[in-house]
PDB file of N, CA and C in Angstrom:
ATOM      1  N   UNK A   1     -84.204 -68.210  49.771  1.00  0.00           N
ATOM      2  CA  UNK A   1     -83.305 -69.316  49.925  1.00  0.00           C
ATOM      3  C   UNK A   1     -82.105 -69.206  48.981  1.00  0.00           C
ATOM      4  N   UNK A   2     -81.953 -68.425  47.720  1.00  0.00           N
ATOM      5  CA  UNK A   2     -81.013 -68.898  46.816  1.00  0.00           C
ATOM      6  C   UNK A   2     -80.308 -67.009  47.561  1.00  0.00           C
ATOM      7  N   UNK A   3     -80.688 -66.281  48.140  1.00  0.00           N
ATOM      8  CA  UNK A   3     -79.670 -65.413  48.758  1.00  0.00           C
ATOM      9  C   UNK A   3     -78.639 -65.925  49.686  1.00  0.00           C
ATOM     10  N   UNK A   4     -79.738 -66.913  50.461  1.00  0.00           N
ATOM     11  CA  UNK A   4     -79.046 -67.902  51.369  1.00  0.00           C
ATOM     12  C   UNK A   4     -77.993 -68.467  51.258  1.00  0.00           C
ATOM     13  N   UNK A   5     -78.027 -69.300  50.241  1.00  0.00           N
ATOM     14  CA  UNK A   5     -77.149 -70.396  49.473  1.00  0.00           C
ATOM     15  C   UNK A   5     -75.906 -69.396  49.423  1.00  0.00           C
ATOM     16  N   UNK A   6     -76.111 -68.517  48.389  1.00  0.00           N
ATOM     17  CA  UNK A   6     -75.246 -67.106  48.439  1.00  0.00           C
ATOM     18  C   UNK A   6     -74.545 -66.287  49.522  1.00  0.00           C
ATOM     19  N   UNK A   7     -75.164 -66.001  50.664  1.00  0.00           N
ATOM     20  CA  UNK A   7     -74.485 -65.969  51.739  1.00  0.00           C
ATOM     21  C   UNK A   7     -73.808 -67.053  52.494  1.00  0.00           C
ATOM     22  N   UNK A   8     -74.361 -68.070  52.741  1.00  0.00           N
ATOM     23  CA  UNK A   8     -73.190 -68.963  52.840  1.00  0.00           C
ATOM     24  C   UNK A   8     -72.044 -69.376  52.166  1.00  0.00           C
ATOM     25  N   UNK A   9     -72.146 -69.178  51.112  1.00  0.00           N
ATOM     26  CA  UNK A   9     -70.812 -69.974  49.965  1.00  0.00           C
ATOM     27  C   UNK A   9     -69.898 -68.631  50.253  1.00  0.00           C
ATOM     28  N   UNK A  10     -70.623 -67.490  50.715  1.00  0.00           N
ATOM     29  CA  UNK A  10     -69.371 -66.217  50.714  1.00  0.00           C
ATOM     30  C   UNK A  10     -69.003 -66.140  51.569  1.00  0.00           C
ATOM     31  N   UNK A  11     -69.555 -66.341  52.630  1.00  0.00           N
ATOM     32  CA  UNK A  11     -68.919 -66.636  54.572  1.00  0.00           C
ATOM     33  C   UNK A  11     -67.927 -67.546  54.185  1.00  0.00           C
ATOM     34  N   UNK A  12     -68.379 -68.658  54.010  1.00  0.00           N
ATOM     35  CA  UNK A  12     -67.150 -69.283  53.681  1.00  0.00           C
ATOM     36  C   UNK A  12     -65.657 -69.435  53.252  1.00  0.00           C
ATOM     37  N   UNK A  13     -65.846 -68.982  52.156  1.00  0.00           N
ATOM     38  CA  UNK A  13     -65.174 -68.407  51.137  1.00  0.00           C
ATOM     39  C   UNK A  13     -64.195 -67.582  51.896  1.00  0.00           C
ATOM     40  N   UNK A  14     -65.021 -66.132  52.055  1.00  0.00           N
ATOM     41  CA  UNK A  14     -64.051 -65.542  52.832  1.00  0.00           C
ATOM     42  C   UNK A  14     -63.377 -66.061  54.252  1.00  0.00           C
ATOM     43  N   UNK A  15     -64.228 -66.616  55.177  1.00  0.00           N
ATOM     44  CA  UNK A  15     -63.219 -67.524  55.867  1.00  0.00           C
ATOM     45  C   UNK A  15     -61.997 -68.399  55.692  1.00  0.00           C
ATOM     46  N   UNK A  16     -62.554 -68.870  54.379  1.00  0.00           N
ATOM     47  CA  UNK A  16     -61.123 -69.404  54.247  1.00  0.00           C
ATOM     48  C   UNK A  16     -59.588 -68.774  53.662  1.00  0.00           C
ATOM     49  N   UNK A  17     -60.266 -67.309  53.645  1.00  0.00           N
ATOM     50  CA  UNK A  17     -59.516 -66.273  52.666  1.00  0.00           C
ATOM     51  C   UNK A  17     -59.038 -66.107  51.624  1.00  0.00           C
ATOM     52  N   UNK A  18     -60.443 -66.514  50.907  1.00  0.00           N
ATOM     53  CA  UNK A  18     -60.204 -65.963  49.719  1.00  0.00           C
ATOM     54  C   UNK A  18     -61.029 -64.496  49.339  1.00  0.00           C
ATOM     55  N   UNK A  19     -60.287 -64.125  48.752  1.00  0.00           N
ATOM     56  CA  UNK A  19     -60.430 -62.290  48.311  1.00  0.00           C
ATOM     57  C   UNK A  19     -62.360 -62.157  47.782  1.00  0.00           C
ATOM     58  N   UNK A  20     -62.768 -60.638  48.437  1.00  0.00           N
ATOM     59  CA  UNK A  20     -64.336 -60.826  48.300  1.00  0.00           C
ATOM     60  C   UNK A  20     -64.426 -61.089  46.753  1.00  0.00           C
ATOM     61  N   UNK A  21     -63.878 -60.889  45.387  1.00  0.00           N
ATOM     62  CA  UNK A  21     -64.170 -60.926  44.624  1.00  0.00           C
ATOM     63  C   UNK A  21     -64.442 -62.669  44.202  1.00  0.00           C
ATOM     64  N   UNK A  22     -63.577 -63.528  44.360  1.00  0.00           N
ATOM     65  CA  UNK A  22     -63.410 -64.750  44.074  1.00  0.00           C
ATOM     66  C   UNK A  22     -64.751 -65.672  45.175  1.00  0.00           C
ATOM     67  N   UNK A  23     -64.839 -64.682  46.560  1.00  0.00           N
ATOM     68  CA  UNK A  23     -66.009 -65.406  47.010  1.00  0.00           C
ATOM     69  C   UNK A  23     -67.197 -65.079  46.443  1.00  0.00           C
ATOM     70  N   UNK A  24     -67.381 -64.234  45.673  1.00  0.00           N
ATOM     71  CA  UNK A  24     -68.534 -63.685  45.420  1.00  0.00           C
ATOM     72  C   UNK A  24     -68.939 -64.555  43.727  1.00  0.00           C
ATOM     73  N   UNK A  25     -68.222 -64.754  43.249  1.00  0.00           N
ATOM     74  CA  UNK A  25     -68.104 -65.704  42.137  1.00  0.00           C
ATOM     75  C   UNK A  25     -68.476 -67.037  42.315  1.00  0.00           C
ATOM     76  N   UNK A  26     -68.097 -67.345  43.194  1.00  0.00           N
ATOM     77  CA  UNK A  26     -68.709 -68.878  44.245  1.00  0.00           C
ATOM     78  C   UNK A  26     -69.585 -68.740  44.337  1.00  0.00           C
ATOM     79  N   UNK A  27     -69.913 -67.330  45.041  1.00  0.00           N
ATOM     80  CA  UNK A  27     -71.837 -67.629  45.902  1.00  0.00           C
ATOM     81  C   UNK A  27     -72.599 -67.598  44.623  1.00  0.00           C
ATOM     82  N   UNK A  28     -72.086 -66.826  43.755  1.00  0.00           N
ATOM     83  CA  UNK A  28     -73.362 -66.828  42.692  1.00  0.00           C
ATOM     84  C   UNK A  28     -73.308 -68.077  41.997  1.00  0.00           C
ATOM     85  N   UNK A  29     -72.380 -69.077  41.621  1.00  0.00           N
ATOM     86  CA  UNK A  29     -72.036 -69.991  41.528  1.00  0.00           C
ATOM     87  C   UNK A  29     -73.163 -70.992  42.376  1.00  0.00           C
ATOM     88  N   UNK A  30     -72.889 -71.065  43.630  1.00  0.00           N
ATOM     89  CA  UNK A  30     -73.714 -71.486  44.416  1.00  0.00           C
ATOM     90  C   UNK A  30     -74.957 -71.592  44.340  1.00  0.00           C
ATOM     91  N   UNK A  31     -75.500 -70.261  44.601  1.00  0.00           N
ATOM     92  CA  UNK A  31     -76.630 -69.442  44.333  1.00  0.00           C
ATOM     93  C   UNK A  31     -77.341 -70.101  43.041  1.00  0.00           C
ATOM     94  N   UNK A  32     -76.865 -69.981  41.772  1.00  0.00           N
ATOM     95  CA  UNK A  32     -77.703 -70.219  40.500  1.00  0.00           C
ATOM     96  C   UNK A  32     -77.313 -72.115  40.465  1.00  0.00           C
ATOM     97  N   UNK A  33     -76.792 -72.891  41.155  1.00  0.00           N
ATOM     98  CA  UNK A  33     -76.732 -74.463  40.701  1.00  0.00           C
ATOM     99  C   UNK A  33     -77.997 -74.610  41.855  1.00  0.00           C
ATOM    100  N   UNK A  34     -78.164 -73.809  43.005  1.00  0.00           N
ATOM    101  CA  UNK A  34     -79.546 -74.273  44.088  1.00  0.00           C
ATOM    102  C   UNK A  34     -80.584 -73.513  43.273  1.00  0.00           C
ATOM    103  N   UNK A  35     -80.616 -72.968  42.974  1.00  0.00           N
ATOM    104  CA  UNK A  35     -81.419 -72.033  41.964  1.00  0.00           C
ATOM    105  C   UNK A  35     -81.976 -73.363  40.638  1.00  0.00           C
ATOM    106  N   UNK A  36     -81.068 -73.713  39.956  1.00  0.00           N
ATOM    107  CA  UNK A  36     -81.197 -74.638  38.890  1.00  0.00           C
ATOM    108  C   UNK A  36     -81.878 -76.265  39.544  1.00  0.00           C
ATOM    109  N   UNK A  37     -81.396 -75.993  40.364  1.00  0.00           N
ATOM    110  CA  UNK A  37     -81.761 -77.731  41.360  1.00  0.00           C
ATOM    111  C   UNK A  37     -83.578 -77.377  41.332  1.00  0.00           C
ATOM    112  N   UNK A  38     -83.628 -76.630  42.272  1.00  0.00           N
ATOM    113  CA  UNK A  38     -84.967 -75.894  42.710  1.00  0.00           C
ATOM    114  C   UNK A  38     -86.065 -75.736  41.480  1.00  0.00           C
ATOM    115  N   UNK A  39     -85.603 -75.488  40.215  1.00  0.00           N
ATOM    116  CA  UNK A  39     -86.728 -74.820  39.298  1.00  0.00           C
ATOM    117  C   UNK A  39     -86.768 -75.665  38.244  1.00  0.00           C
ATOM    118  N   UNK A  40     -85.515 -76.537  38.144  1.00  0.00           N
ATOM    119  CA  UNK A  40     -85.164 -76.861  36.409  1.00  0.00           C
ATOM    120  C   UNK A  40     -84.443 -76.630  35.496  1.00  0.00           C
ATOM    121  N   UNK A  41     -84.377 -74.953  35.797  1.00  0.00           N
ATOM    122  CA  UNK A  41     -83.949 -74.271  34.359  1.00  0.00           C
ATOM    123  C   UNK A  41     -82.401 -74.791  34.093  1.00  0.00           C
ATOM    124  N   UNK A  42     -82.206 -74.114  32.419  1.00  0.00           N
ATOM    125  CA  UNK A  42     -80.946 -74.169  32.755  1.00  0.00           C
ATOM    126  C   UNK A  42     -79.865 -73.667  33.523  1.00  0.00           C
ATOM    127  N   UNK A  43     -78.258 -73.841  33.413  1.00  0.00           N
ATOM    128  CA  UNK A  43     -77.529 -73.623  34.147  1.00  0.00           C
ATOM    129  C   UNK A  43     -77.447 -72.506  33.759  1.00  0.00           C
ATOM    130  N   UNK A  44     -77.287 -71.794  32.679  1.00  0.00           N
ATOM    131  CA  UNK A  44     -77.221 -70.327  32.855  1.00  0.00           C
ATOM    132  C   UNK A  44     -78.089 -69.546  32.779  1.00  0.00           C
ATOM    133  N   UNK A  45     -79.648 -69.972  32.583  1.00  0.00           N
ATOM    134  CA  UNK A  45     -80.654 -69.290  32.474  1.00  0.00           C
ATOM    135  C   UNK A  45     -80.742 -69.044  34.119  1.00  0.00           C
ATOM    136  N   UNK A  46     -80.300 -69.598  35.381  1.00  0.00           N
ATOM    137  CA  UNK A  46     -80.159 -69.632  36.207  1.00  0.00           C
ATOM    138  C   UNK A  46     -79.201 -68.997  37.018  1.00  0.00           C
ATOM    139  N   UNK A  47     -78.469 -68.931  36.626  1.00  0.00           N
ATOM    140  CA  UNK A  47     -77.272 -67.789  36.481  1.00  0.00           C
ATOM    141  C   UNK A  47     -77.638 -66.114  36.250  1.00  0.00           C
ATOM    142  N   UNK A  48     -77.996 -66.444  35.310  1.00  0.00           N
ATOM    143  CA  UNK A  48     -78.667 -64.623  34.904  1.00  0.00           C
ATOM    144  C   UNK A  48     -79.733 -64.252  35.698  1.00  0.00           C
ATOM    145  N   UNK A  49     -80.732 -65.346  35.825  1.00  0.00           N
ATOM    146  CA  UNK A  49     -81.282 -64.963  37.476  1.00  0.00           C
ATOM    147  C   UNK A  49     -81.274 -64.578  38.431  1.00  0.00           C
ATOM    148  N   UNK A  50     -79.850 -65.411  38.638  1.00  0.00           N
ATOM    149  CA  UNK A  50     -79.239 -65.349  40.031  1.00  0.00           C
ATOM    150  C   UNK A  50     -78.394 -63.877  40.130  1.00  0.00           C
ATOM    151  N   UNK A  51     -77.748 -63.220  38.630  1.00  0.00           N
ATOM    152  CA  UNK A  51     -77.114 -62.154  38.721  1.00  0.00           C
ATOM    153  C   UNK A  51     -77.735 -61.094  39.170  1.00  0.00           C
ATOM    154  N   UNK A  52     -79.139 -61.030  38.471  1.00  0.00           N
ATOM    155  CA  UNK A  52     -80.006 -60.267  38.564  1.00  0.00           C
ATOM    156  C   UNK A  52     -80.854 -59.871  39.705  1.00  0.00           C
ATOM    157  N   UNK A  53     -80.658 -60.612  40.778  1.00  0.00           N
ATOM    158  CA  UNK A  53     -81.083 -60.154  42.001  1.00  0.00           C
ATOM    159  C   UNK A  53     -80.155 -59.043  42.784  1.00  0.00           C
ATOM    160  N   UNK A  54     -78.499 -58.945  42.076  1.00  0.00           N
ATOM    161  CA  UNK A  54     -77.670 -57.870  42.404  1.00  0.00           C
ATOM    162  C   UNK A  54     -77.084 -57.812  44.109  1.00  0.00           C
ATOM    163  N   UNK A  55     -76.921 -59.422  44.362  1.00  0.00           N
ATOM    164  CA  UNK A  55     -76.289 -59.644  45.192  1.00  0.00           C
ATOM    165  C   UNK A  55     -75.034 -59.744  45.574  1.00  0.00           C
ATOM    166  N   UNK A  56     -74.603 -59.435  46.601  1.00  0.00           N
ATOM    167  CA  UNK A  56     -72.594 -58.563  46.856  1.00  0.00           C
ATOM    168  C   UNK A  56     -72.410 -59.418  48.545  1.00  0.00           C
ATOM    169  N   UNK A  57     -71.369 -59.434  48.408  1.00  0.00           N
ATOM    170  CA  UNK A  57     -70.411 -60.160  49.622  1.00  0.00           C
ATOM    171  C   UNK A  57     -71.031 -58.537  51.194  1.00  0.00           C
ATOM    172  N   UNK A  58     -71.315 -59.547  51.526  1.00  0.00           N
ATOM    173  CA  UNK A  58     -71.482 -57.935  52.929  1.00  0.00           C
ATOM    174  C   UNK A  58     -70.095 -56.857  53.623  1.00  0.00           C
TER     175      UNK A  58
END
């Protein structure tokens, strides 16, 4: 689910055209606040989580 979150915020993103780098900053963005909702943790302990799965714009 938090790849999910991640692929959507980057579909998006890039739909609305913004450059893969800036969507990809979003999704993980995305990604680690559903991530943080979901578990508790903190916001960036959630974050480094979320980096760490080594997820990229398709």
């Amino acid at each position: 689910m938090v790849a999910d979150a991640y692929d959507e915020t980057v579909s998006e993103a890039i739909a609305q055209g913004r450059a893969a780098e800036v969507a990809h900053k979003e999704g993980i963005t995305a990604a680690a606040m559903f991530f943080a909702s979901m578990t508790g943790v903190q916001d960036a302990a959630a974050r480094t989580e979320v980096e760490a799965l080594g997820l990229s714009p398709h």
